[in-house]
N, C-alpha and C. Protein backbone atom coordinates (compact mmCIF):
# COMPACT_ATOMS: atom_id res chain seq x y z
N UNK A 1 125.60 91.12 76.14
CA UNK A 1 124.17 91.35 76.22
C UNK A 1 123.85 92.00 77.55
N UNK A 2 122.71 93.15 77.44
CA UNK A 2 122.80 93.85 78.43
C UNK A 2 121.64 93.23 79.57
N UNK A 3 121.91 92.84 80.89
CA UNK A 3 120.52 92.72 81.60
C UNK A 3 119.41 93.07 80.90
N UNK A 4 118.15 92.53 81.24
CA UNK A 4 117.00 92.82 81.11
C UNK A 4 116.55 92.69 82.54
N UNK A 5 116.24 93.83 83.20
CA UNK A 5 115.77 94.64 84.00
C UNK A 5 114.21 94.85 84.19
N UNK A 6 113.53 94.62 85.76
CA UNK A 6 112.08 95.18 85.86
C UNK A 6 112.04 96.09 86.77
N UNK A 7 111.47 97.15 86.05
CA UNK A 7 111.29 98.29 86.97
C UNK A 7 109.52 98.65 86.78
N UNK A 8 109.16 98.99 88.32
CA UNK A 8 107.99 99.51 88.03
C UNK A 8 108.00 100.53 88.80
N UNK A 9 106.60 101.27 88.76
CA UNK A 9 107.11 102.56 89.40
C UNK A 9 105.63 103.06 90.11
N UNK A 10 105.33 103.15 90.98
CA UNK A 10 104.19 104.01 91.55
C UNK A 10 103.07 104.65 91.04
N UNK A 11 104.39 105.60 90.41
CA UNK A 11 104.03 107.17 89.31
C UNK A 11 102.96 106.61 88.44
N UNK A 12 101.80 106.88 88.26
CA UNK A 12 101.16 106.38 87.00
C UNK A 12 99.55 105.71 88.14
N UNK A 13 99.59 105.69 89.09
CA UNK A 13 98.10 105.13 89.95
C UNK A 13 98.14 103.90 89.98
N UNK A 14 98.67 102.84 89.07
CA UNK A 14 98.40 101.32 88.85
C UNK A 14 99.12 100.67 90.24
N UNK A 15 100.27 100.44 90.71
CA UNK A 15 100.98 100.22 91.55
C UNK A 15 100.97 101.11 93.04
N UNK A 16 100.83 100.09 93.80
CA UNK A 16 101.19 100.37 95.11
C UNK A 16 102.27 99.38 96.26
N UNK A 17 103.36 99.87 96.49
CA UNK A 17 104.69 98.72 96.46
C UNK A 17 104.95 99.30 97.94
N UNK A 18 104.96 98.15 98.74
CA UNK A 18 105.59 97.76 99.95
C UNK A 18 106.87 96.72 100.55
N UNK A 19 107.82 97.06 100.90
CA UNK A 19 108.75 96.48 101.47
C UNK A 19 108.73 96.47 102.79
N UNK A 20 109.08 95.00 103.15
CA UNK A 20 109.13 94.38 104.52
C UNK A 20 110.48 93.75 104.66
N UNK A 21 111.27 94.53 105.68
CA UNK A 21 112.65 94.02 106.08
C UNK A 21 112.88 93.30 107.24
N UNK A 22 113.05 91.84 107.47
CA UNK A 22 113.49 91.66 108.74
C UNK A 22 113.80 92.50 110.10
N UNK A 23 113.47 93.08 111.04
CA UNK A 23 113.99 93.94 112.29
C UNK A 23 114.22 95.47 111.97
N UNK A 24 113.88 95.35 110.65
CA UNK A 24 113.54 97.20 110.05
C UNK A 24 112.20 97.31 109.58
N UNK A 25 112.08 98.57 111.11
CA UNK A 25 109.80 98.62 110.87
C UNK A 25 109.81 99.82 109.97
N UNK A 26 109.13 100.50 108.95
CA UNK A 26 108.67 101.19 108.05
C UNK A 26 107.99 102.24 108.88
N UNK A 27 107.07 102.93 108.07
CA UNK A 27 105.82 104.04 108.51
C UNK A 27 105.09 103.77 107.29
N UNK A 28 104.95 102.57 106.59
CA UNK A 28 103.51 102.38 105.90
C UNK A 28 102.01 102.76 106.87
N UNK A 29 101.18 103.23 105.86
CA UNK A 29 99.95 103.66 106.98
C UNK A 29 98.95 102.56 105.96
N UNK A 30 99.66 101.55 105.33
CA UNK A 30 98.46 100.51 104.95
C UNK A 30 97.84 99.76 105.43
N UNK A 31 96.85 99.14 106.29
CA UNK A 31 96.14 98.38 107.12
C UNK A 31 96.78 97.12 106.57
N UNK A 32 96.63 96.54 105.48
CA UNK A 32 97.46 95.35 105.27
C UNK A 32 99.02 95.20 104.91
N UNK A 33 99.75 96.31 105.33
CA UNK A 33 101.13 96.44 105.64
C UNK A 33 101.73 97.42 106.53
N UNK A 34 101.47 97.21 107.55
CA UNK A 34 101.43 97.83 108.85
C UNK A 34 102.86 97.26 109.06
N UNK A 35 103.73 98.52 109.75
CA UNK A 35 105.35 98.78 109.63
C UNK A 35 106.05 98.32 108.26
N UNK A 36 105.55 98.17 107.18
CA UNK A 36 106.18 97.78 106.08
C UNK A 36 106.58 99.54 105.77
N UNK A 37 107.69 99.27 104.93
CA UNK A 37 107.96 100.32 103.67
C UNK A 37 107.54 100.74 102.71
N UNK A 38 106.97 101.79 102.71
CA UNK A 38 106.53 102.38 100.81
C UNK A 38 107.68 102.73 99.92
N UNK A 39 107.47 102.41 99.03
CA UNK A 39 108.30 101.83 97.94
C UNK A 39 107.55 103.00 96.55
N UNK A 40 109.12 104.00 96.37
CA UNK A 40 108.19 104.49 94.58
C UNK A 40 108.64 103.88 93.98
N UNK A 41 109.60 103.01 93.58
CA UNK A 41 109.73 102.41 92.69
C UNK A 41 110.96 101.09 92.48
N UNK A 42 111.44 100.22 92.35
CA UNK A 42 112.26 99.50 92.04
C UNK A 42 112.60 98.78 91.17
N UNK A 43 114.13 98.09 90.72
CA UNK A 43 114.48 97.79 89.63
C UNK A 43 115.32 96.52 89.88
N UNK A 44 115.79 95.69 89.11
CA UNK A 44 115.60 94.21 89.02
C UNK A 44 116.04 93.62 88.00
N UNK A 45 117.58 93.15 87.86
CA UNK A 45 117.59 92.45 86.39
C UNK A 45 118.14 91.07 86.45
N UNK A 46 118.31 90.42 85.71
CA UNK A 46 118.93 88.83 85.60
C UNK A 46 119.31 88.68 84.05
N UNK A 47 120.18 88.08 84.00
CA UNK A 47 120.91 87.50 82.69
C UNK A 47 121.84 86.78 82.20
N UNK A 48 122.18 86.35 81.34
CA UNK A 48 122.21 84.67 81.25
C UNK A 48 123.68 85.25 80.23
N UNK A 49 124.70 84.71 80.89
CA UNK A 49 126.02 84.96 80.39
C UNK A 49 126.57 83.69 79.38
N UNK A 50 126.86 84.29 78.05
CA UNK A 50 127.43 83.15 77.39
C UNK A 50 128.54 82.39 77.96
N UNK A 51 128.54 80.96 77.33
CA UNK A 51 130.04 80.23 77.57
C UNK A 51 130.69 80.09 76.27
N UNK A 52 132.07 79.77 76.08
CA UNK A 52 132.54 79.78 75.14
C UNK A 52 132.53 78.37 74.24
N UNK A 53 132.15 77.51 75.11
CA UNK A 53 132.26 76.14 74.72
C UNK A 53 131.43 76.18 73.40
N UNK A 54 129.99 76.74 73.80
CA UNK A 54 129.08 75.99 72.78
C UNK A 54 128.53 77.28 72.25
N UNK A 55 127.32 77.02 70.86
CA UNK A 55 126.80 78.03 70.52
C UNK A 55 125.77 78.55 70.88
N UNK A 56 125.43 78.19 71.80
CA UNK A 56 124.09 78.51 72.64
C UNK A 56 124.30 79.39 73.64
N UNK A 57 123.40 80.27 74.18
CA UNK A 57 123.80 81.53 75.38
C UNK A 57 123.66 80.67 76.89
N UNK A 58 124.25 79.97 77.09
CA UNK A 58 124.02 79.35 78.65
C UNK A 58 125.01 79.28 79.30
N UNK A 59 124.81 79.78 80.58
CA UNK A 59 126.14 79.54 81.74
C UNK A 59 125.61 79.82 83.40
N UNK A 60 125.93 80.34 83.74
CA UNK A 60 125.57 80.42 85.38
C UNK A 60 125.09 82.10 85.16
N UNK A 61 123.83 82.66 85.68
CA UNK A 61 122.84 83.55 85.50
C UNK A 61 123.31 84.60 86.53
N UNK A 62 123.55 85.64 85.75
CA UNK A 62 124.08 86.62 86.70
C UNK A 62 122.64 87.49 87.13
N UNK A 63 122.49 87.65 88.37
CA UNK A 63 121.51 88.36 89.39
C UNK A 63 122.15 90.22 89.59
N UNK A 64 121.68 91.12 89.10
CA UNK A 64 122.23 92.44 89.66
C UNK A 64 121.07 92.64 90.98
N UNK A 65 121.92 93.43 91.52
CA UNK A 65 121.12 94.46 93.00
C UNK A 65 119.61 94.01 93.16
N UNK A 66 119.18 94.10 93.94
CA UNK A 66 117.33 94.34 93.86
C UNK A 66 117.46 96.05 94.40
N UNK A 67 117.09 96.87 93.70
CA UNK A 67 117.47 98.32 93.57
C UNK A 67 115.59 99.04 94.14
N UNK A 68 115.65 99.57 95.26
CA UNK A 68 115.04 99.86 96.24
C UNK A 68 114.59 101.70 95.63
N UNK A 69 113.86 102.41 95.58
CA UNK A 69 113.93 104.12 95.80
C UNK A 69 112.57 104.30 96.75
N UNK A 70 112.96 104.74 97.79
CA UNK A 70 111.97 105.50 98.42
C UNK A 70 112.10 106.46 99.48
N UNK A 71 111.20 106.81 100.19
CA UNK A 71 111.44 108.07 100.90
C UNK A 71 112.50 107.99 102.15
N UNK A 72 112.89 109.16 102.26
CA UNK A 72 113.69 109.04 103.69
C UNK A 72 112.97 109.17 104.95
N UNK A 73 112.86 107.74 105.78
CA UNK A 73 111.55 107.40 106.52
C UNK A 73 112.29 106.89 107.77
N UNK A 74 111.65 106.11 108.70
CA UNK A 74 112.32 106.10 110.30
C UNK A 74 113.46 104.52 110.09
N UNK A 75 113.03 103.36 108.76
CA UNK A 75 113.74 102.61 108.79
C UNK A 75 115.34 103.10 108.23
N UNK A 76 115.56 103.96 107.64
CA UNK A 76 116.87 105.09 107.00
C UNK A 76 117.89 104.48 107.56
N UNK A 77 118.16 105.05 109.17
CA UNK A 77 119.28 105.09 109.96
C UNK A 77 119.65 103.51 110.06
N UNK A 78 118.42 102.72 110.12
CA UNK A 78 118.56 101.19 110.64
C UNK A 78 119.33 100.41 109.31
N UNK A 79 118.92 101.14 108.30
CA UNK A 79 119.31 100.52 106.82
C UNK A 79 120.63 100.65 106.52
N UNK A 80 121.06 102.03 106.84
CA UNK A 80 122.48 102.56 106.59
C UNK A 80 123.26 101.60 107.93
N UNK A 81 122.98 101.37 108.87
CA UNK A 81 123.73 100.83 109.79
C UNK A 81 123.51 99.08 109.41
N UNK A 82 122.70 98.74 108.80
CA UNK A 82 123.19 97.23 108.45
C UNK A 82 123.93 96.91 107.22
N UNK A 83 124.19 98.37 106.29
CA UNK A 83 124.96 97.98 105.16
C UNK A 83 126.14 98.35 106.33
N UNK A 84 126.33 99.15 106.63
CA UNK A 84 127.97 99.50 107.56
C UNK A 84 128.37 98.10 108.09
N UNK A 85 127.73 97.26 108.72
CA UNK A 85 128.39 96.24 109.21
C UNK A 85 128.48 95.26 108.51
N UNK A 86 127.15 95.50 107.26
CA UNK A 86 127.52 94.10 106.29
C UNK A 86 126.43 92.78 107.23
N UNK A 87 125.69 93.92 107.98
CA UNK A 87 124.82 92.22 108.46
C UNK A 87 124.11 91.49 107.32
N UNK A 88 123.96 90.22 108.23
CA UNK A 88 123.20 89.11 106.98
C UNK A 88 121.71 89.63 107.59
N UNK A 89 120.62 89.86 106.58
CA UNK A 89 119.12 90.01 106.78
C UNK A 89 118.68 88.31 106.29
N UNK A 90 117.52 87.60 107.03
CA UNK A 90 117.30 86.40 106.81
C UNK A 90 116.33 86.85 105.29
N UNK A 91 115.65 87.68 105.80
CA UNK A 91 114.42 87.84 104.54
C UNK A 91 113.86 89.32 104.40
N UNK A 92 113.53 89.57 103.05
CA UNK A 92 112.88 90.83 102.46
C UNK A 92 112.13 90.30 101.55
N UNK A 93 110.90 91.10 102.14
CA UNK A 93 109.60 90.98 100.98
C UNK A 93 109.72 92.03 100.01
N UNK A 94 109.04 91.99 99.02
CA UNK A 94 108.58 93.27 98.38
C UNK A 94 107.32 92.65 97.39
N UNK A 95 105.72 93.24 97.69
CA UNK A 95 104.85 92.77 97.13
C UNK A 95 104.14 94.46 96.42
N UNK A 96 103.86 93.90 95.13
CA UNK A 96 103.01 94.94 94.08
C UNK A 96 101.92 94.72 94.25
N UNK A 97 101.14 95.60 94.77
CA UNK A 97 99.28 95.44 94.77
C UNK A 97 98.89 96.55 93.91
N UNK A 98 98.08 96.48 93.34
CA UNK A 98 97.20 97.46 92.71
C UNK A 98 96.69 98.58 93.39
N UNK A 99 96.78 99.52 93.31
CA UNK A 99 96.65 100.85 93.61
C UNK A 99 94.86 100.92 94.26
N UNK A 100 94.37 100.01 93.38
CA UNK A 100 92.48 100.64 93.87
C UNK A 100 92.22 99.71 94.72
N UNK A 101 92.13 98.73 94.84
CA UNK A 101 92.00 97.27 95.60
C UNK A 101 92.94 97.09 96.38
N UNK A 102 94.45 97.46 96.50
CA UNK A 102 95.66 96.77 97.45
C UNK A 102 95.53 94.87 97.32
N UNK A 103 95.28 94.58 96.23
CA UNK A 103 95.51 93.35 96.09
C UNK A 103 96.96 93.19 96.05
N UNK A 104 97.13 92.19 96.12
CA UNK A 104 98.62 92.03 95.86
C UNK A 104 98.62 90.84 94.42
N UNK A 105 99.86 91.49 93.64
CA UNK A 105 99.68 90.62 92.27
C UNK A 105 101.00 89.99 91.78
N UNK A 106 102.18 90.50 92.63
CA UNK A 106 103.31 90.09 92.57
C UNK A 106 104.22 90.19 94.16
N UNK A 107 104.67 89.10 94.54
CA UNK A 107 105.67 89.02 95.57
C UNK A 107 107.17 88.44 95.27
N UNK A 108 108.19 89.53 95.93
CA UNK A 108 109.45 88.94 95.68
C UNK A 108 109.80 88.64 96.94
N UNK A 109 110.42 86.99 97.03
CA UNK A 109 110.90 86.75 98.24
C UNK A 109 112.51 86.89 98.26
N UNK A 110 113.44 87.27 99.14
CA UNK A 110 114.36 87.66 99.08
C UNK A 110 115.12 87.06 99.77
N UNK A 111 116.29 86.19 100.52
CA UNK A 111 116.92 85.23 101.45
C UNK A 111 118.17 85.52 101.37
N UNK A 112 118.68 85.33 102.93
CA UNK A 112 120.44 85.93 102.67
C UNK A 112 120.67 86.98 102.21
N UNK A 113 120.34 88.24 103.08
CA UNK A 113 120.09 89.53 102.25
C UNK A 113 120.83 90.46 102.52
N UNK A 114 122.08 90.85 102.22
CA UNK A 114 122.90 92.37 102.61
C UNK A 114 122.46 93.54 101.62
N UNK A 115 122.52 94.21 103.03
CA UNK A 115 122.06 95.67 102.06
C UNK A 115 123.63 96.07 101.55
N UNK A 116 123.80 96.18 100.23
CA UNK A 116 124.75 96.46 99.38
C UNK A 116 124.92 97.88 99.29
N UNK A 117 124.34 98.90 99.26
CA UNK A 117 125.04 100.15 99.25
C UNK A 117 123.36 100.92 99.28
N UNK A 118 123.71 102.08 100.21
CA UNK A 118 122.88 102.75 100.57
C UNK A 118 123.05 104.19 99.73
N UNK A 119 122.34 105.29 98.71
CA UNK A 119 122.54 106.34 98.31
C UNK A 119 121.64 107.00 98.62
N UNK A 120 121.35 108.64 99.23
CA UNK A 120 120.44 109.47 99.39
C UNK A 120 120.54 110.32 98.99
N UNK A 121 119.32 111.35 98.19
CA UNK A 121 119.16 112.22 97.32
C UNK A 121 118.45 112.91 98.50
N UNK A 122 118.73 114.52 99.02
CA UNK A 122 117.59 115.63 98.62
C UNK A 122 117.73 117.10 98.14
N UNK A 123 116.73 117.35 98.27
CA UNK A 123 116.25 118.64 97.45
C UNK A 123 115.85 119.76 98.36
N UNK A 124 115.68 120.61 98.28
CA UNK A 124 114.45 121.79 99.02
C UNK A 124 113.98 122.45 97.87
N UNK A 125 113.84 121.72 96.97
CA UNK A 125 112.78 122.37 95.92
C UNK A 125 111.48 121.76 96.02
N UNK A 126 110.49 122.16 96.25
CA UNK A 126 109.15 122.29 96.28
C UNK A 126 108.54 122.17 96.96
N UNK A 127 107.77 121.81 97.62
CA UNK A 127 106.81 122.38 98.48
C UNK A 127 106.74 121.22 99.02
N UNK A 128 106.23 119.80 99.06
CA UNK A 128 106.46 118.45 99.48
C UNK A 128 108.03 117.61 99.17
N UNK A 129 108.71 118.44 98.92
CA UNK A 129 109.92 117.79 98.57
C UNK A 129 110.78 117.06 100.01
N UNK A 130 110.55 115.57 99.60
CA UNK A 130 111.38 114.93 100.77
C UNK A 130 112.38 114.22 99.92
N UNK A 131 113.55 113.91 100.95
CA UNK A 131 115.00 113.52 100.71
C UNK A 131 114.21 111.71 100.32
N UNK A 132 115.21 111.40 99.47
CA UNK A 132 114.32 110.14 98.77
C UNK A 132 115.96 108.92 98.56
N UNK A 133 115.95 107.73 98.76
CA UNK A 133 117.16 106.70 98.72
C UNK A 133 117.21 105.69 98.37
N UNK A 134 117.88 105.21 97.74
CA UNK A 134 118.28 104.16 96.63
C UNK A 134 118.76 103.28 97.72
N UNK A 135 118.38 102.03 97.93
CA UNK A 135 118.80 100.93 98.74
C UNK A 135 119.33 99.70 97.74
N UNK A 136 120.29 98.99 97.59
CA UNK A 136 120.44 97.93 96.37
C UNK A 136 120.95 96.99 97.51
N UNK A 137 119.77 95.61 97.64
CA UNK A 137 119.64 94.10 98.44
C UNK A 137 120.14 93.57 97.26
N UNK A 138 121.70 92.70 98.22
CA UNK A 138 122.09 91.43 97.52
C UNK A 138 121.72 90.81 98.05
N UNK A 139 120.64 89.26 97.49
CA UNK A 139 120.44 88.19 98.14
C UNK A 139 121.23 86.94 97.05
N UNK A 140 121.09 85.88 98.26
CA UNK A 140 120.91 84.30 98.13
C UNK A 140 120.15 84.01 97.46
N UNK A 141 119.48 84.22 97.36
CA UNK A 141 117.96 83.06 96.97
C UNK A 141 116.82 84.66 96.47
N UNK A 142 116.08 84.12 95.42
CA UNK A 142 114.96 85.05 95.26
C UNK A 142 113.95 83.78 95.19
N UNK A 143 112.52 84.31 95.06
CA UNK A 143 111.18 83.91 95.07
C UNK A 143 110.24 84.60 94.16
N UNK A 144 109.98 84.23 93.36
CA UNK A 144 108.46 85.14 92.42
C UNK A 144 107.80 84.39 92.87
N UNK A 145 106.17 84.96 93.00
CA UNK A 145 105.07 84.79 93.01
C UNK A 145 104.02 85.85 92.40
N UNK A 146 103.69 84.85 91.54
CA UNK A 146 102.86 86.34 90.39
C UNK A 146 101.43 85.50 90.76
N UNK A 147 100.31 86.63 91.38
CA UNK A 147 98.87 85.73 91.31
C UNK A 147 98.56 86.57 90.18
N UNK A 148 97.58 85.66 89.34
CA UNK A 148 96.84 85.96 88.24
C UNK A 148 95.74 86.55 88.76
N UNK A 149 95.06 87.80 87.83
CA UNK A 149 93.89 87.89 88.19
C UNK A 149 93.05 88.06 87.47
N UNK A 150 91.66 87.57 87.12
CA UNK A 150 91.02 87.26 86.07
C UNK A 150 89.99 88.74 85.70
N UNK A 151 90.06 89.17 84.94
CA UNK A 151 89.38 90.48 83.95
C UNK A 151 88.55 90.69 83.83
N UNK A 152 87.88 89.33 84.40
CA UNK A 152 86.17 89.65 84.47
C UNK A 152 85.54 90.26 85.91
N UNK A 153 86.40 89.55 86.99
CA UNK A 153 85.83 88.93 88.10
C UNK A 153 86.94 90.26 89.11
N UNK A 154 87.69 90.44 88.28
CA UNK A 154 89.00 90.96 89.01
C UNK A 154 89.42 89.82 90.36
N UNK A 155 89.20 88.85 90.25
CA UNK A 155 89.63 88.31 91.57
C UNK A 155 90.75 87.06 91.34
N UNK A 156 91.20 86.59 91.94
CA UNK A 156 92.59 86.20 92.27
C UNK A 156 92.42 84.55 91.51
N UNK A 157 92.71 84.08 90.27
CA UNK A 157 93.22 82.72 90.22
C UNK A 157 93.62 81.61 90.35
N UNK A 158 95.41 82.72 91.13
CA UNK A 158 96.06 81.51 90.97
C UNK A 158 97.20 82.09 91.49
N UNK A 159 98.23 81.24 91.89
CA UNK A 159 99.68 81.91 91.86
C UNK A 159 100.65 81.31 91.10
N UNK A 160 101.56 81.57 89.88
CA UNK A 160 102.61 81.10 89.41
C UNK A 160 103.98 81.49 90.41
N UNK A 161 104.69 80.58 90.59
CA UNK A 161 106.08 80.40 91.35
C UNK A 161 106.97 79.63 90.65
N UNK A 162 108.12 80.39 91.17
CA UNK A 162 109.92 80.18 90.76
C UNK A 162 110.62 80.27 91.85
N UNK A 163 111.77 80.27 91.70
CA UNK A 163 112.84 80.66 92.58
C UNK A 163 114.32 80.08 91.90
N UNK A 164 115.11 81.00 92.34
CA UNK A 164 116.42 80.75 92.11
C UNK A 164 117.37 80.96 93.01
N UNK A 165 118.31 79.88 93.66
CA UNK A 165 119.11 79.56 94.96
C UNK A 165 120.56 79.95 94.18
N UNK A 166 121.04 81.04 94.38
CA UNK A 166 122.38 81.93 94.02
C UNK A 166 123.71 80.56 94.36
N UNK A 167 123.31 80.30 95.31
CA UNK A 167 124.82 79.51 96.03
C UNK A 167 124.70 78.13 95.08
N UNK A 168 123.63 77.28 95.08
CA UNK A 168 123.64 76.17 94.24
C UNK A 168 123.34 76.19 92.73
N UNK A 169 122.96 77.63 92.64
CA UNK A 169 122.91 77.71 91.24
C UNK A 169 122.03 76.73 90.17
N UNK A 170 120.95 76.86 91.30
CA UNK A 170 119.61 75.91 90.70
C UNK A 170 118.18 76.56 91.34
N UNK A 171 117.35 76.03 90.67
CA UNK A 171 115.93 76.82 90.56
C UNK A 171 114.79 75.60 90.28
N UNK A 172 113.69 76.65 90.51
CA UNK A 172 112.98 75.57 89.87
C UNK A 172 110.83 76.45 90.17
C-alpha cells in the first residue's frame, strides 16, 4: 500500500506557507513571520505497514521525508551545510495560513530534525525565473495542530492536536 501523502501548494491564492528553522533566518517579508521561510509548496506522507501475524493492517507507522520546495533564498547555504554535517535541528515549524487573512489553520511541529537531502533546480527561462529547492526534514517527533475555523464568523474555534514520537513509537 502506497503512502498517503499531503501536499499543498501556494499556486491557487488559498494558502500562504511559512517555515521556521531553528538558527536558519529566512527573507519572509510577513509581519507575523518575520525571518521565517516562504514555502510554495510541501509534501508529507505516513503509513501503516502490515504484519504478518494477523489480518488486520497494523504494525509500526512508517513516516516519509517532510518534503520542503521553495525559493533559493539567504537560508540555502545554511541548509546545505547542516545536511553536510548531518546536524541535529531541535525544531521546525511549518504553519498554513490563508492567503487573505494570514490566519494560521494548520501547524506542523517538527523535533529531532536532520535535513535529509538538499536538491536545487534552476532555470533562466522567464522573466522572474528563480532557482527553486527541495529540502526533505527527517524528524523524531511530529505535532499537528489544525485550528478550526467557523464559516460564518471566519474566526478561530478551536485547535485539534496529535503527535507522534518516532523513537517510542507512540502518540497520542
Amino acid at each position: 500500500m502506497e503512502p498517503q501523502a499531503t501536499s499543498v501548494s501556494t499556486n491557487g491564492g488559498f494558502n500562504k506557507i511559512f517555515l521556521n528553522i531553528d538558527g536558519i533566518a529566512g527573507e519572509s517579508l510577513d509581519s507575523k513571520h518575520d525571518e521565517w521561510i516562504d514555502v510554495i509548496s510541501y509534501n508529507h506522507g505516513i503509513s501503516q505497514s502490515p504484519t504478518t501475524t494477523t489480518t488486520r493492517t497494523t504494525g509500526r507507522s512508517a513516516h516519509e521525508d517532510f518534503t520542503i520546495i521553495k525559493e533559493l533564498d539567504k537560508a540555502s547555504p545554511k541548509l546545505a551545510l547542516a545536511c553536510c554535517k548531518g546536524e541535529y535541528i531541535t525544531e521546525v515549524i511549518i504553519e498554513v495560513c490563508r492567503a487573505d487573512t494570514l490566519d494560521r489553520y494548520m501547524r506542523y511541529t517538527l523535533t529531532d530534525v536532520i535535513v535529509a537531502s538538499i536538491s536545487q533546480n534552476g532555470s533562466s527561462q522567464g522573466e522572474d525565473a528563480r532557482p527553486v529547492e527541495e529540502i526533505s526534514l527527517r524528524y523524531g517527533r511530529i505535532d499537528w495542530s489544525y485550528t478550526e475555523i467557523d464559516p460564518m464568523t471566519s474566526k478561530a474555534k478551536g485547535n485539534v492536536e496529535a503527535y507522534w514520537d518516532l523513537e517510542t513509537d507512540k502518540g497520542g
